[in-house]
C-alpha atoms as a PDB file:
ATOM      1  CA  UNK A   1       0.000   0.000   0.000  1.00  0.00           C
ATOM      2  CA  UNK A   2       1.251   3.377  -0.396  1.00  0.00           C
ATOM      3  CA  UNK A   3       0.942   6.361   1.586  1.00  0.00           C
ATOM      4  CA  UNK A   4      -2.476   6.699   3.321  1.00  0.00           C
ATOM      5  CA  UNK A   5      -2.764  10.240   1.178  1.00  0.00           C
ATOM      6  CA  UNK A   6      -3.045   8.527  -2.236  1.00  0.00           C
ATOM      7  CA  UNK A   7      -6.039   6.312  -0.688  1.00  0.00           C
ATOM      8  CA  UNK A   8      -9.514   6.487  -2.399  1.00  0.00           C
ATOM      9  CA  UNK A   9     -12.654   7.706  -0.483  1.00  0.00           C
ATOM     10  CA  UNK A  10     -14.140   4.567   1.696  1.00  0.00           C
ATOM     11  CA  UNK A  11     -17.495   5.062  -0.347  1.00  0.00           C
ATOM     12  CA  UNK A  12     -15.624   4.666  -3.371  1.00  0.00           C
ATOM     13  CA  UNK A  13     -14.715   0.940  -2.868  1.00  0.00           C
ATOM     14  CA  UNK A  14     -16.840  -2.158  -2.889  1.00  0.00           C
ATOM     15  CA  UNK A  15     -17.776  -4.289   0.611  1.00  0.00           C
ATOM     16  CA  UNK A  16     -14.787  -6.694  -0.059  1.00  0.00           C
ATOM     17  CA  UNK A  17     -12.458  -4.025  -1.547  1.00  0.00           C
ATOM     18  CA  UNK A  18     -13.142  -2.082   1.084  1.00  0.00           C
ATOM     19  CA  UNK A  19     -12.797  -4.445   4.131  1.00  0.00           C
ATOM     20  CA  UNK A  20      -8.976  -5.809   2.486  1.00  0.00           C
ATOM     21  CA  UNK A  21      -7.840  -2.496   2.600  1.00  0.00           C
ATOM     22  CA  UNK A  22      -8.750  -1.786   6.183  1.00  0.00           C
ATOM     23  CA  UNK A  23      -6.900  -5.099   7.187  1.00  0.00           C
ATOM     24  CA  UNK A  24      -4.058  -4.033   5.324  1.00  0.00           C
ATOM     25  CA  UNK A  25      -4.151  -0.889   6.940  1.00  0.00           C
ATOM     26  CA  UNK A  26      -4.519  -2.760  10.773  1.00  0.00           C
ATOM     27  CA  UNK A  27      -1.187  -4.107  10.152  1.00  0.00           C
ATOM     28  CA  UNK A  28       0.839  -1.206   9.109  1.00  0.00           C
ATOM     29  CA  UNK A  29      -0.817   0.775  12.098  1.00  0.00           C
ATOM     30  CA  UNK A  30      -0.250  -2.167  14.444  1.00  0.00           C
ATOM     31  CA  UNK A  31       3.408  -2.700  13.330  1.00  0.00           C
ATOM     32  CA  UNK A  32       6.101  -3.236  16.178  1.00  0.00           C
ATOM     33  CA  UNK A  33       3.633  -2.137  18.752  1.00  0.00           C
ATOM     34  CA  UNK A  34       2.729  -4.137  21.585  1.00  0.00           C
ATOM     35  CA  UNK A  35      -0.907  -4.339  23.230  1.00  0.00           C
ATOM     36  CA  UNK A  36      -0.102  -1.983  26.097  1.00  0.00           C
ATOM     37  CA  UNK A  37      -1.459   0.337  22.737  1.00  0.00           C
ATOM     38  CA  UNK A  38      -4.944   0.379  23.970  1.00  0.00           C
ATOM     39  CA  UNK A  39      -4.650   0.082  27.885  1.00  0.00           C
ATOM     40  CA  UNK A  40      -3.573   3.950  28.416  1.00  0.00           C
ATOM     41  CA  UNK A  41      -3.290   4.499  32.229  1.00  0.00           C
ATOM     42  CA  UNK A  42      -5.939   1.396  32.725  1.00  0.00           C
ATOM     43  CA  UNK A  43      -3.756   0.317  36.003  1.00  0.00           C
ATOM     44  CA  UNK A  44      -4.459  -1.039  39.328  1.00  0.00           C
ATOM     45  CA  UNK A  45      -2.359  -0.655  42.726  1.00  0.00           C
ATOM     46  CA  UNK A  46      -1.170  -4.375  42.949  1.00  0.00           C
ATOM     47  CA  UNK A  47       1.014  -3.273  46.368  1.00  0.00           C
ATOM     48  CA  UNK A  48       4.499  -1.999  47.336  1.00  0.00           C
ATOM     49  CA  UNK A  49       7.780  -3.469  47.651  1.00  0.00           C
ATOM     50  CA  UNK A  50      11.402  -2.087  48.961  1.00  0.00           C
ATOM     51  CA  UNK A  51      13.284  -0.348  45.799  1.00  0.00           C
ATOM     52  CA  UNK A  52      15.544  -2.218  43.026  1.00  0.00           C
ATOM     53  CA  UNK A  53      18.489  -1.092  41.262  1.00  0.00           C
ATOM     54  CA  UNK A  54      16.883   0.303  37.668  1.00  0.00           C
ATOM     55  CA  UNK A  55      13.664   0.691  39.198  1.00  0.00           C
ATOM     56  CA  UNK A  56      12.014   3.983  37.949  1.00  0.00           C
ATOM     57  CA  UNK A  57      12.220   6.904  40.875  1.00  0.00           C
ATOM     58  CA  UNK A  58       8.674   7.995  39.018  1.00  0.00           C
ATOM     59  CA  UNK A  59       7.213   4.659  40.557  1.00  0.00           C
ATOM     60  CA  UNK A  60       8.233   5.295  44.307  1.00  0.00           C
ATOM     61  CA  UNK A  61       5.906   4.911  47.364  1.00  0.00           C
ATOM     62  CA  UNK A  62       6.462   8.409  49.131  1.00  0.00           C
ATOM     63  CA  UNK A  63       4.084   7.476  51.951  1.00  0.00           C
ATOM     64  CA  UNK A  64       5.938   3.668  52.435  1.00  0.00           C
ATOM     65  CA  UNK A  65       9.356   5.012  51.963  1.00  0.00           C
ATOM     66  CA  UNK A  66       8.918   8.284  54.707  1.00  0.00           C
ATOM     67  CA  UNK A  67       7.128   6.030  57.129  1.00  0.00           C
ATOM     68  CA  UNK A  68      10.181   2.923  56.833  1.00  0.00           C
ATOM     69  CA  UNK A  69      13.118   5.113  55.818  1.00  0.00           C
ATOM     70  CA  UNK A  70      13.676   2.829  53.103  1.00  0.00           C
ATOM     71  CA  UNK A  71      13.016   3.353  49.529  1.00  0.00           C
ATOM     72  CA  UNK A  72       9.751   1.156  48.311  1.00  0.00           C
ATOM     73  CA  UNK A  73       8.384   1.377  44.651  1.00  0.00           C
ATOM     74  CA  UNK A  74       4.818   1.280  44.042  1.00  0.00           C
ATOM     75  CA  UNK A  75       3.825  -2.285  41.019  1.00  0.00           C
ATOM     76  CA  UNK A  76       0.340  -2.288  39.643  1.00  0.00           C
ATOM     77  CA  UNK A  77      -1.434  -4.754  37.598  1.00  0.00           C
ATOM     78  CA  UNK A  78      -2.676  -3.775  34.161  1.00  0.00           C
ATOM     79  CA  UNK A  79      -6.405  -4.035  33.483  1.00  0.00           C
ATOM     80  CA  UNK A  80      -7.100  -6.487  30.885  1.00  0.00           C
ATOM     81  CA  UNK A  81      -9.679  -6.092  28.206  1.00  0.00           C
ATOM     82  CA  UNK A  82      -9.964  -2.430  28.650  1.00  0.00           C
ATOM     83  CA  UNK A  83     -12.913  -0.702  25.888  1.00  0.00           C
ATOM     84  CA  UNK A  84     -12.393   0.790  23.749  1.00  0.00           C
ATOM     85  CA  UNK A  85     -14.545   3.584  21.876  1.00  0.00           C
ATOM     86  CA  UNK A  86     -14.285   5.420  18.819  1.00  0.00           C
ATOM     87  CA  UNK A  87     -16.056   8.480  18.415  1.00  0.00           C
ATOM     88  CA  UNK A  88     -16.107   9.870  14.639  1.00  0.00           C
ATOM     89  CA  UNK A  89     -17.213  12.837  14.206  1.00  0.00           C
ATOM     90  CA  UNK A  90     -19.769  12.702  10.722  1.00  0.00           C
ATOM     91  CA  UNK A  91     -21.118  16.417  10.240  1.00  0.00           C
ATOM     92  CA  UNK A  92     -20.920  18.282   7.355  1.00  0.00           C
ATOM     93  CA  UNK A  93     -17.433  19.976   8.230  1.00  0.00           C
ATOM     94  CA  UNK A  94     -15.749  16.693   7.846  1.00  0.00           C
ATOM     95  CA  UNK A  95     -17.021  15.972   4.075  1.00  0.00           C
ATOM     96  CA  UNK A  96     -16.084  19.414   2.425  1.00  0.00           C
ATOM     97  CA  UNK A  97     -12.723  19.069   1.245  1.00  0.00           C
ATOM     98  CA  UNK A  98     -10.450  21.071  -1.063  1.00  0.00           C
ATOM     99  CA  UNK A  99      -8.428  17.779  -2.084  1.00  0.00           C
ATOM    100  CA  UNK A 100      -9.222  14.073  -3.437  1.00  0.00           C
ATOM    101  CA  UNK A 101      -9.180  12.960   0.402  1.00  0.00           C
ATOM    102  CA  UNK A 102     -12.070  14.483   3.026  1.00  0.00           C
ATOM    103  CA  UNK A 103     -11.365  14.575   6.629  1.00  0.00           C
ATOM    104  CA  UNK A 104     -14.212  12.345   6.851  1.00  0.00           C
ATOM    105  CA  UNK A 105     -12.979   9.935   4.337  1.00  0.00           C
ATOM    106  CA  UNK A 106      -9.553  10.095   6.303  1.00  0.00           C
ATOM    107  CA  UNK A 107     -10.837   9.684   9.745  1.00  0.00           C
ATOM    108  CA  UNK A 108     -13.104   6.818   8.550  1.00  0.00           C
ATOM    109  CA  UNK A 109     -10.364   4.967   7.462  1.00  0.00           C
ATOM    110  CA  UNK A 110      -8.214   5.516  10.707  1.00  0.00           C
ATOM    111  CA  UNK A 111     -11.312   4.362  12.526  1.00  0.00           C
ATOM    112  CA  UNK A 112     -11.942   1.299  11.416  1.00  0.00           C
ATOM    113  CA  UNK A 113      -8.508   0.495  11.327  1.00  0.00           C
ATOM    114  CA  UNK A 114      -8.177   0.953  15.262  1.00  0.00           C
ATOM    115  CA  UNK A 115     -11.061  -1.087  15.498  1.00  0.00           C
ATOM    116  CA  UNK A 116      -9.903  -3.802  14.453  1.00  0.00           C
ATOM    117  CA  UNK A 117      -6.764  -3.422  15.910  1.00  0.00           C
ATOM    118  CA  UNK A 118      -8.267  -3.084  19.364  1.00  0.00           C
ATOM    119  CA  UNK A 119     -10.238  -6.203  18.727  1.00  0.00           C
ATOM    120  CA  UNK A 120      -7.045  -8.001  17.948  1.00  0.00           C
ATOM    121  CA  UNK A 121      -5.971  -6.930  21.104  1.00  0.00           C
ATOM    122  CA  UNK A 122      -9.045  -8.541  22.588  1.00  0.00           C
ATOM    123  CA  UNK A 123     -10.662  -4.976  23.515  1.00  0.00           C
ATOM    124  CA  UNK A 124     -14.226  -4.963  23.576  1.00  0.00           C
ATOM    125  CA  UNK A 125     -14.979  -2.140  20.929  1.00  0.00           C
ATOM    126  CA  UNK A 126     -17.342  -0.011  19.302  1.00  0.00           C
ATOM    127  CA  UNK A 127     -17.656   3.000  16.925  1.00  0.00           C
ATOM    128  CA  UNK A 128     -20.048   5.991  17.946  1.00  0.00           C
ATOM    129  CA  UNK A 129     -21.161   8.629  15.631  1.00  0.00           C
ATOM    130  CA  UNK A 130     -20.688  12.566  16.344  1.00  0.00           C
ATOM    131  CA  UNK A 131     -23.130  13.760  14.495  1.00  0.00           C
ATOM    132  CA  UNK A 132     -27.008  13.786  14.009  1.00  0.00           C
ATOM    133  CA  UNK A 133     -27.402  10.019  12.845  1.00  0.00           C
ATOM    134  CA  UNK A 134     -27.187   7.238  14.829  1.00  0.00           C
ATOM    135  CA  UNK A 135     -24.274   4.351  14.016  1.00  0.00           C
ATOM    136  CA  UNK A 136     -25.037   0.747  15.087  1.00  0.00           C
ATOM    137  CA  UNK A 137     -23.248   0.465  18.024  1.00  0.00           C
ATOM    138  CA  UNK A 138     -22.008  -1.536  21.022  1.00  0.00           C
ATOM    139  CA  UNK A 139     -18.957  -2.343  22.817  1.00  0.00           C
ATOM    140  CA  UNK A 140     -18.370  -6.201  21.917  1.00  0.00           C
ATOM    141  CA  UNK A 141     -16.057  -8.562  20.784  1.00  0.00           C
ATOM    142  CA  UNK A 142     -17.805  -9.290  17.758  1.00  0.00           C
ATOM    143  CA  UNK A 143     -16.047  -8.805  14.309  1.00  0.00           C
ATOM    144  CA  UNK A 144     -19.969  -8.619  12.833  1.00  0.00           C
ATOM    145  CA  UNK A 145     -20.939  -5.870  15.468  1.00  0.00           C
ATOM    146  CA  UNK A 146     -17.382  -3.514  13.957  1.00  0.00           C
ATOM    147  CA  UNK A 147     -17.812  -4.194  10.280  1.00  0.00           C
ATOM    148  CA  UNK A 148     -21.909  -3.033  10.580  1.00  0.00           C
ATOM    149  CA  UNK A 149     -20.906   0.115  12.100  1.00  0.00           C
ATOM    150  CA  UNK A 150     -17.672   0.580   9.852  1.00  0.00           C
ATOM    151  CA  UNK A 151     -20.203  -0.011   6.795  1.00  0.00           C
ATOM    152  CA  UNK A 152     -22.838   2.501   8.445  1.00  0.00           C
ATOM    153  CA  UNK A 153     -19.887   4.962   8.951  1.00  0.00           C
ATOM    154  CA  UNK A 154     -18.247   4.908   5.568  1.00  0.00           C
ATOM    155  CA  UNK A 155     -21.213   6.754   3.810  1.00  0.00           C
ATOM    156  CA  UNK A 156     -20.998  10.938   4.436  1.00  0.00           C
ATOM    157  CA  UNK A 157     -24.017  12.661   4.452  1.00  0.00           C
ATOM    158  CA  UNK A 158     -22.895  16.495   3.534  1.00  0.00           C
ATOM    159  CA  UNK A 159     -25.566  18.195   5.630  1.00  0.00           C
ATOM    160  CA  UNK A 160     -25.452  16.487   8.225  1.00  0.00           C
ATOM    161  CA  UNK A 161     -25.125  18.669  12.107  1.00  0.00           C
ATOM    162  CA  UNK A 162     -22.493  18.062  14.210  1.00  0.00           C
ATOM    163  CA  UNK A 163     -23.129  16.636  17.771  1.00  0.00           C
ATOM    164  CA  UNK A 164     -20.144  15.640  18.771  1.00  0.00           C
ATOM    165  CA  UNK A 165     -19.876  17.494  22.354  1.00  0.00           C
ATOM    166  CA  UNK A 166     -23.106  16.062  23.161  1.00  0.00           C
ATOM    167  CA  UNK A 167     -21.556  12.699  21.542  1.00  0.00           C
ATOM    168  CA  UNK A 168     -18.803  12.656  24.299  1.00  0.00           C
ATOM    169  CA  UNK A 169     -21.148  13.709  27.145  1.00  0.00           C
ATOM    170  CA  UNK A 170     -23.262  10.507  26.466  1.00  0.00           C
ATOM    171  CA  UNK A 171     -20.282   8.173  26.171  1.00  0.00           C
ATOM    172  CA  UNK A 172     -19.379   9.889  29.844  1.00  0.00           C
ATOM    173  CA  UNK A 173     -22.642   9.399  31.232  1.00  0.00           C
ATOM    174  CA  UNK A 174     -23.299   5.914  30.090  1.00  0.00           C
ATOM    175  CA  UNK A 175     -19.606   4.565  30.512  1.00  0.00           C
ATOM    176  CA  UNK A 176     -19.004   3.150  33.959  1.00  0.00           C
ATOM    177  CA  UNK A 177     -15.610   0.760  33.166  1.00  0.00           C
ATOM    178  CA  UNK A 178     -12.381   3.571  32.258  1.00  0.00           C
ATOM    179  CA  UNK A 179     -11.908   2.803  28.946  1.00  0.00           C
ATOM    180  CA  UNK A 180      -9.626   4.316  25.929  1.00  0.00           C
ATOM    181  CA  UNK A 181     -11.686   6.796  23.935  1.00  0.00           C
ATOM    182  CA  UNK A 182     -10.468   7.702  20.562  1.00  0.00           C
ATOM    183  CA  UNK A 183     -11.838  11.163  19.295  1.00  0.00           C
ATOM    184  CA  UNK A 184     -11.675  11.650  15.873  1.00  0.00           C
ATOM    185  CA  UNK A 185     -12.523  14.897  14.635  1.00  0.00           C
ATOM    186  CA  UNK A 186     -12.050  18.910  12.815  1.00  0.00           C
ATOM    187  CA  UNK A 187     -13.287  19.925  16.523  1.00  0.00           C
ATOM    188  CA  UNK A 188     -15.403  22.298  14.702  1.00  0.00           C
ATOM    189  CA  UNK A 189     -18.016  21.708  17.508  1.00  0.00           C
ATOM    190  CA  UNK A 190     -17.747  24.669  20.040  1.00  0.00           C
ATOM    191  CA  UNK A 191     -18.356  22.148  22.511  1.00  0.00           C
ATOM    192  CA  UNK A 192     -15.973  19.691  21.605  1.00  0.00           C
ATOM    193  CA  UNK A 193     -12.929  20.547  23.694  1.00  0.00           C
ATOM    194  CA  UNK A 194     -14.656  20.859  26.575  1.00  0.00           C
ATOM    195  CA  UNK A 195     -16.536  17.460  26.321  1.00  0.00           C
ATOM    196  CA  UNK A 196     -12.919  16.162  26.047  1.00  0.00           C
ATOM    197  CA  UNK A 197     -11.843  17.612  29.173  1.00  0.00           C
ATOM    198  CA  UNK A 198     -14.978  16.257  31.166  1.00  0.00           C
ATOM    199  CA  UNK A 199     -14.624  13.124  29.511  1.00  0.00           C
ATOM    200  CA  UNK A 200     -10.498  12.953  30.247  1.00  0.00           C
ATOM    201  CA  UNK A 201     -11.345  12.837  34.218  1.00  0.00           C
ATOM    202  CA  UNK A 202     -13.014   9.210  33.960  1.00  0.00           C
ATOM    203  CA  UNK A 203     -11.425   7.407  30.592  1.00  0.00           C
ATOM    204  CA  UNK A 204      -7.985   7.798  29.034  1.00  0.00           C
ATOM    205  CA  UNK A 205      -8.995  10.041  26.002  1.00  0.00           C
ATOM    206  CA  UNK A 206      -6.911  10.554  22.622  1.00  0.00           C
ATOM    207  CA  UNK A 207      -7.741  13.222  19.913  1.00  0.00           C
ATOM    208  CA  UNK A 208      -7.011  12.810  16.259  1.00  0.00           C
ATOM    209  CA  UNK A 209      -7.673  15.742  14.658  1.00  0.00           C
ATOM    210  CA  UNK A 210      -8.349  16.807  10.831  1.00  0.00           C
ATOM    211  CA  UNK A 211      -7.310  19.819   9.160  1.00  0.00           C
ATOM    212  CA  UNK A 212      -8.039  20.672   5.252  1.00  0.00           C
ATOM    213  CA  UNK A 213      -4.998  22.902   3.711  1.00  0.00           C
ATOM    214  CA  UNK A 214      -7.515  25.248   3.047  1.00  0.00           C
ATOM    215  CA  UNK A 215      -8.111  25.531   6.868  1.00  0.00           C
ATOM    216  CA  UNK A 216      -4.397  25.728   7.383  1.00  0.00           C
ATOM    217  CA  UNK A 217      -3.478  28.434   5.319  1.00  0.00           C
ATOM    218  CA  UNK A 218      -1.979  26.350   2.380  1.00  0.00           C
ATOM    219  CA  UNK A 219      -4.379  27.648  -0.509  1.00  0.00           C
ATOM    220  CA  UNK A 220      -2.729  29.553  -2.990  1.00  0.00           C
ATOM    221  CA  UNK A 221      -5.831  30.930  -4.791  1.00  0.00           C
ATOM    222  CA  UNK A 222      -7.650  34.303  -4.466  1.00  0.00           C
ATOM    223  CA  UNK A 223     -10.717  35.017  -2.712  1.00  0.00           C
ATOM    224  CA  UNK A 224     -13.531  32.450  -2.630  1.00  0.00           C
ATOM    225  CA  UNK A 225     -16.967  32.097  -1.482  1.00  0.00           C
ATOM    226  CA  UNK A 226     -17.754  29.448   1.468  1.00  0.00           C
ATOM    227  CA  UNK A 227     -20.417  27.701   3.234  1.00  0.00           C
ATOM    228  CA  UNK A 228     -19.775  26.869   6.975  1.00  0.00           C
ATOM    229  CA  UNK A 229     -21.106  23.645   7.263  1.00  0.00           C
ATOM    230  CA  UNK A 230     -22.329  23.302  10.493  1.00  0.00           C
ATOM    231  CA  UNK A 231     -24.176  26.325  10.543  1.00  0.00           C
ATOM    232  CA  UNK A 232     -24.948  27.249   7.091  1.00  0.00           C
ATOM    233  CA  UNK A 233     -23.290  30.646   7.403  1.00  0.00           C
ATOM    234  CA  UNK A 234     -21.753  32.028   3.973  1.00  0.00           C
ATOM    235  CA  UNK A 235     -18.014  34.014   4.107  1.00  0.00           C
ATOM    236  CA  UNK A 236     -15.648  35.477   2.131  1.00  0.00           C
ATOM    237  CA  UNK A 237     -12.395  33.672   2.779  1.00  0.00           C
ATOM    238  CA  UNK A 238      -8.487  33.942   1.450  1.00  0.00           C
ATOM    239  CA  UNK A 239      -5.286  32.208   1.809  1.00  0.00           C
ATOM    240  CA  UNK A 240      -4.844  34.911   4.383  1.00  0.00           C
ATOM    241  CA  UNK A 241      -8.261  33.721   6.238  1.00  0.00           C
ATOM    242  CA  UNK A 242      -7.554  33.054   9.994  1.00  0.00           C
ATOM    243  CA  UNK A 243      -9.930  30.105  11.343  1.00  0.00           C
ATOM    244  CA  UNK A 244      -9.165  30.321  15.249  1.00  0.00           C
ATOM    245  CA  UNK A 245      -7.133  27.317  15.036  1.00  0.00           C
ATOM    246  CA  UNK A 246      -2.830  27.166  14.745  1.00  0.00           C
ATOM    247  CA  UNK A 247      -2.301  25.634  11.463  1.00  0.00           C
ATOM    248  CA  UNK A 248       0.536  23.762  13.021  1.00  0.00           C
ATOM    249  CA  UNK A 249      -0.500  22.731  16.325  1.00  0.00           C
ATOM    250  CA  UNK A 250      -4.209  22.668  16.170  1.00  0.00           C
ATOM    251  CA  UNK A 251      -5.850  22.563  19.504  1.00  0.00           C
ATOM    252  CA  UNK A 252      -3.385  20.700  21.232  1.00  0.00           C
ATOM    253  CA  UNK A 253      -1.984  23.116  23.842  1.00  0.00           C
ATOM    254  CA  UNK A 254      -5.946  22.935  24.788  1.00  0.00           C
ATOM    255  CA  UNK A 255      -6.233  19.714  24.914  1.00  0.00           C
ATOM    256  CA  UNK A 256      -2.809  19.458  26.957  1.00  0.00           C
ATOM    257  CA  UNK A 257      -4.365  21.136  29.531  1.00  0.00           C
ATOM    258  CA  UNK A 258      -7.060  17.998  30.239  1.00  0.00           C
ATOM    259  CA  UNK A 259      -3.934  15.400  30.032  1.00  0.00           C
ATOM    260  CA  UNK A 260      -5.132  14.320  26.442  1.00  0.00           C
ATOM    261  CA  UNK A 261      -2.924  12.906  23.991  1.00  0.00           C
ATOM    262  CA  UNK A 262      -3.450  14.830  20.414  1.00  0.00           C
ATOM    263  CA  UNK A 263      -2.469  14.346  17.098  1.00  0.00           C
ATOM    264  CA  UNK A 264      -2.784  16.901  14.257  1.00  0.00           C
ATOM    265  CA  UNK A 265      -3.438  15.622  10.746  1.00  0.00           C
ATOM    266  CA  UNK A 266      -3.401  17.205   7.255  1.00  0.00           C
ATOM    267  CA  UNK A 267      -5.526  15.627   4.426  1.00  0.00           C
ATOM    268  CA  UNK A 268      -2.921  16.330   2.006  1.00  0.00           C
ATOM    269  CA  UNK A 269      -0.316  14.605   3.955  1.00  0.00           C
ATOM    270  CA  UNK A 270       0.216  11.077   4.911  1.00  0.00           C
ATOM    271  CA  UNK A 271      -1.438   9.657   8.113  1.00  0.00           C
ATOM    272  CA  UNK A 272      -0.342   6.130   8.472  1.00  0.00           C
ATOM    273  CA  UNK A 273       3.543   6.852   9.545  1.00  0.00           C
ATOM    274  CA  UNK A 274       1.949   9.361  12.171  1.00  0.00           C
ATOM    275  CA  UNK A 275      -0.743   7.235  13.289  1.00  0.00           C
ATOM    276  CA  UNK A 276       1.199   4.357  14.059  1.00  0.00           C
ATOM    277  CA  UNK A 277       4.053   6.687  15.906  1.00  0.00           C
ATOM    278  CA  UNK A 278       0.920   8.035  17.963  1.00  0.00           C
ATOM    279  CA  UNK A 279      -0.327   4.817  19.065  1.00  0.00           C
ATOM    280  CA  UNK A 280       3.418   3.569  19.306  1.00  0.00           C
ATOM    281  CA  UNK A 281       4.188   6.552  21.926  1.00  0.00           C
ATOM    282  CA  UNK A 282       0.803   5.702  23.772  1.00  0.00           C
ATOM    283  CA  UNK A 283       1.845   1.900  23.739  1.00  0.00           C
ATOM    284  CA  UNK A 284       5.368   2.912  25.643  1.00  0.00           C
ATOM    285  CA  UNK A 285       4.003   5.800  27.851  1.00  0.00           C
END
């Protein structure tokens, strides 16, 4: 396969077309990683024992070590089978695109590849939609349960609202296990960030998010006439057109500030290199 820009829009591709591609994609994403990938900070205080030459100072037992006088290091047990959840975001925003690849058709691709790979890792998964429709969802094992939502997902709808704040609220309020939560998004949703943050204090939250050149300042054209599309508004925009967003760090100093891991990418730049050093860094952090 070659570079994940040169990919053809999900819709594009038959069922069985479709679904090879996504495997192939699994691997490459999944490549030298091991399955602490999807676990995050899923741990559990296992108990405390006295300090080993090479052990990591960040793992001491303060409380142990000032009551004994000797130095004691804190082990935990990692959670096994942790969730994991994929939030998409499906509005309008994510369809329009100045190049051959959409944010949309991007971040569907990315999507169902972690799915998979989560599953693989024997992570009960599902996908949930951030915008008005509903995807099939639940958080299962099942191969059958993915692929219906994948399919579901893989078709854009260009007018379709943008929900994904209220998206993240609802996977908050009806998530009780701390799971991995996967955002994947243009955060055009005013209430976006925030849902992150309230969402970061329960689950181990990572953002992937989208950016069109056009949104980044890379258009070379004149003036042109736009369409927001969450809100319908029209505007006159130019290369010179400032969106609210840093067009090389996106919103992740905001982000930072909730502990949640971000990743900024560019539709007319490759995404599977990145990807898999994202999840790669996660995996070893």
């Amino acid at each position: 396969m070659g570079t994940g820009v040169s990919l053809p829009p999900p819709e594009a591709l038959g069922h069985h077309e479709f679904e090879m591609v996504v495997r192939k994609l699994a691997n490459d994403l999944a490549h030298g990683a091991d399955e602490s990938i999807f676990v995050g900070s899923g741990l559990e205080y296992a108990q405390s024992r006295p300090y080993e030459p090479g052990d990591s100072i960040a793992s001491l037992d303060w409380k142990i070590s000032a009551r004994t006088g000797t130095p004691y290091v804190k082990e935990y047990d990692t959670l096994k089978r942790v969730p994991v959840q994929v939030v998409v975001d499906t509005s309008g925003s994510m369809v329009t695109s100045s190049g051959p690849l959409s944010k949309y058709a991007q971040a569907t691709w990315i999507a169902a590849a972690i799915g998979m790979v989560a599953q693989r890792r024997m992570s009960p998964t599902r996908l949930i939609g951030g915008g008005t429709r509903q995807l099939p969802s639940q958080t299962s094992l099942s191969r059958g349960a993915l692929q219906q939502s994948i399919e579901a997902l893989r078709h854009p709808d260009l007018e379709e609202k943008t929900r994904l704040g209220e998206a993240l609220d609802w996977v908050r309020a009806t998530t009780l296990q701390r799971s991995v939560v996967f955002v994947l998004s243009d955060l055009h949703d005013p209430d976006a960030i925030d849902a992150c943050r309230r969402l970061s204090q329960g689950h181990d939250v990572a953002v992937l998010e989208f950016q069109d050149p056009v949104e980044s300042g890379l258009n070379r054209g004149g003036f042109y006439r736009g369409t927001e599309a969450e809100t319908g508004r029209s505007f006159l925009g130019s290369p010179r057109t400032q969106w609210g967003i840093d067009p090389e760090k996106g919103r992740r100093g905001e982000l930072a500030e909730g502990g949640i891991d971000h990743l900024l990418l560019k539709t007319d730049q490759d995404f599977i290199s990145p990807v898999r050093r994202f999840l790669s860094d996660r995996g070893q952090g």
